[in-house]
Protein backbone atom coordinates (compact mmCIF):
# COMPACT_ATOMS: atom_id res chain seq x y z
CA UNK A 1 -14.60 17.12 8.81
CA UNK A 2 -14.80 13.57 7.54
CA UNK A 3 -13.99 11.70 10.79
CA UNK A 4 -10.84 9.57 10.12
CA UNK A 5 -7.96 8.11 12.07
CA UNK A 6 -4.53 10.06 12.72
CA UNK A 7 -3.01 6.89 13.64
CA UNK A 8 0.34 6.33 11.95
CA UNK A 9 1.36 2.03 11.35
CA UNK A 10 4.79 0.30 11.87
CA UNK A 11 6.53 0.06 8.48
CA UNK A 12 6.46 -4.09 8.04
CA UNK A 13 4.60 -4.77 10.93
CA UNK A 14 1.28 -6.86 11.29
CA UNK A 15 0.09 -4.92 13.83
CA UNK A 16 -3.83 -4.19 14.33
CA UNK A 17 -4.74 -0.99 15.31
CA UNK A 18 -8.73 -0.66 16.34
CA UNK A 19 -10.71 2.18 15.20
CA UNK A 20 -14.37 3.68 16.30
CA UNK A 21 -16.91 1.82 14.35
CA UNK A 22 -17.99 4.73 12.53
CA UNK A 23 -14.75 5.60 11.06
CA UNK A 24 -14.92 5.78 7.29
CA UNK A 25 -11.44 6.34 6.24
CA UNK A 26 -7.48 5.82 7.68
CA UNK A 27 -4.84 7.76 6.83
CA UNK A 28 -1.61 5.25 6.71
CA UNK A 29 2.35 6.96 6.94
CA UNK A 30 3.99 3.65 7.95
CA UNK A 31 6.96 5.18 10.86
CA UNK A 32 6.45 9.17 9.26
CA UNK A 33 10.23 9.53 8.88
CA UNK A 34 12.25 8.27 5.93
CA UNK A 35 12.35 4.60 6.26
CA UNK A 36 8.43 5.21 6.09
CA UNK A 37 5.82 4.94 3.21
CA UNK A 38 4.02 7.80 1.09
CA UNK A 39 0.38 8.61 3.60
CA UNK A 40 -2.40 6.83 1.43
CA UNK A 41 -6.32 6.66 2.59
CA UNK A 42 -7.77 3.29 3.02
CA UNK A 43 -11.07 3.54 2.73
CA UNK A 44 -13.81 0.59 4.53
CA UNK A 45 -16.37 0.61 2.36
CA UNK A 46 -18.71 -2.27 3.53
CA UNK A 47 -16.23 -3.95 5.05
CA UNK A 48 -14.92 -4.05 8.77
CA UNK A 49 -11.06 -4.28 8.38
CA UNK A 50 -8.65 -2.57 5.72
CA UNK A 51 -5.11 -3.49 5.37
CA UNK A 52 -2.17 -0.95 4.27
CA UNK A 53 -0.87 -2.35 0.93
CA UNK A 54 2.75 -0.96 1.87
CA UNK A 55 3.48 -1.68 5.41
CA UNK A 56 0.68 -4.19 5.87
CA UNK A 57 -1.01 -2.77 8.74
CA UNK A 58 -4.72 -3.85 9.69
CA UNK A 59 -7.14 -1.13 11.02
CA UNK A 60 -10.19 -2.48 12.01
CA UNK A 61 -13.43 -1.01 13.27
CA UNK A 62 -14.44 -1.61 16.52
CA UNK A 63 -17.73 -1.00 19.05
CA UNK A 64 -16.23 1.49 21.65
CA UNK A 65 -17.44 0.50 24.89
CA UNK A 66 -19.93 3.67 25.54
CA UNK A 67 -21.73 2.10 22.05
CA UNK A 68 -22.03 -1.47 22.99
CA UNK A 69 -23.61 -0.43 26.25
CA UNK A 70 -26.50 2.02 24.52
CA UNK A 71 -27.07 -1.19 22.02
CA UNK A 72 -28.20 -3.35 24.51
């Protein structure tokens, strides 16, 4: 399985959630009841932050702590 974040965003919040660095793709429901959004994939690409279009949520890849330490 593709790994991808399960994390579900705050409908109309700016709020950052961090992901592993090697995360390719986040799944985005905004609250997952009915004053949430439809799920839709946000995929990185090259870059290191993707923002929900609906709810405006950031995900951003981050160095877990276990991977900056082997990196040294």
């Amino acid at each position: 399985m593709e790994n991808s974040s399960k994390l579900d965003s705050v409908q109309g919040s700016d709020q950052v959630i961090e992901v592993a660095a090697d995360t390719t793709t986040v799944c985005c429901r905004g609250t997952g009841n009915a004053l949430g959004h439809p799920a839709v994939y946000l995929t990185f690409s090259d870059q290191d932050t993707v923002q929900c279009y609906y709810c405006g949520c950031l995900y951003k890849r981050v160095m877990s702590s276990v991977e900056s330490s082997t990196n040294t």
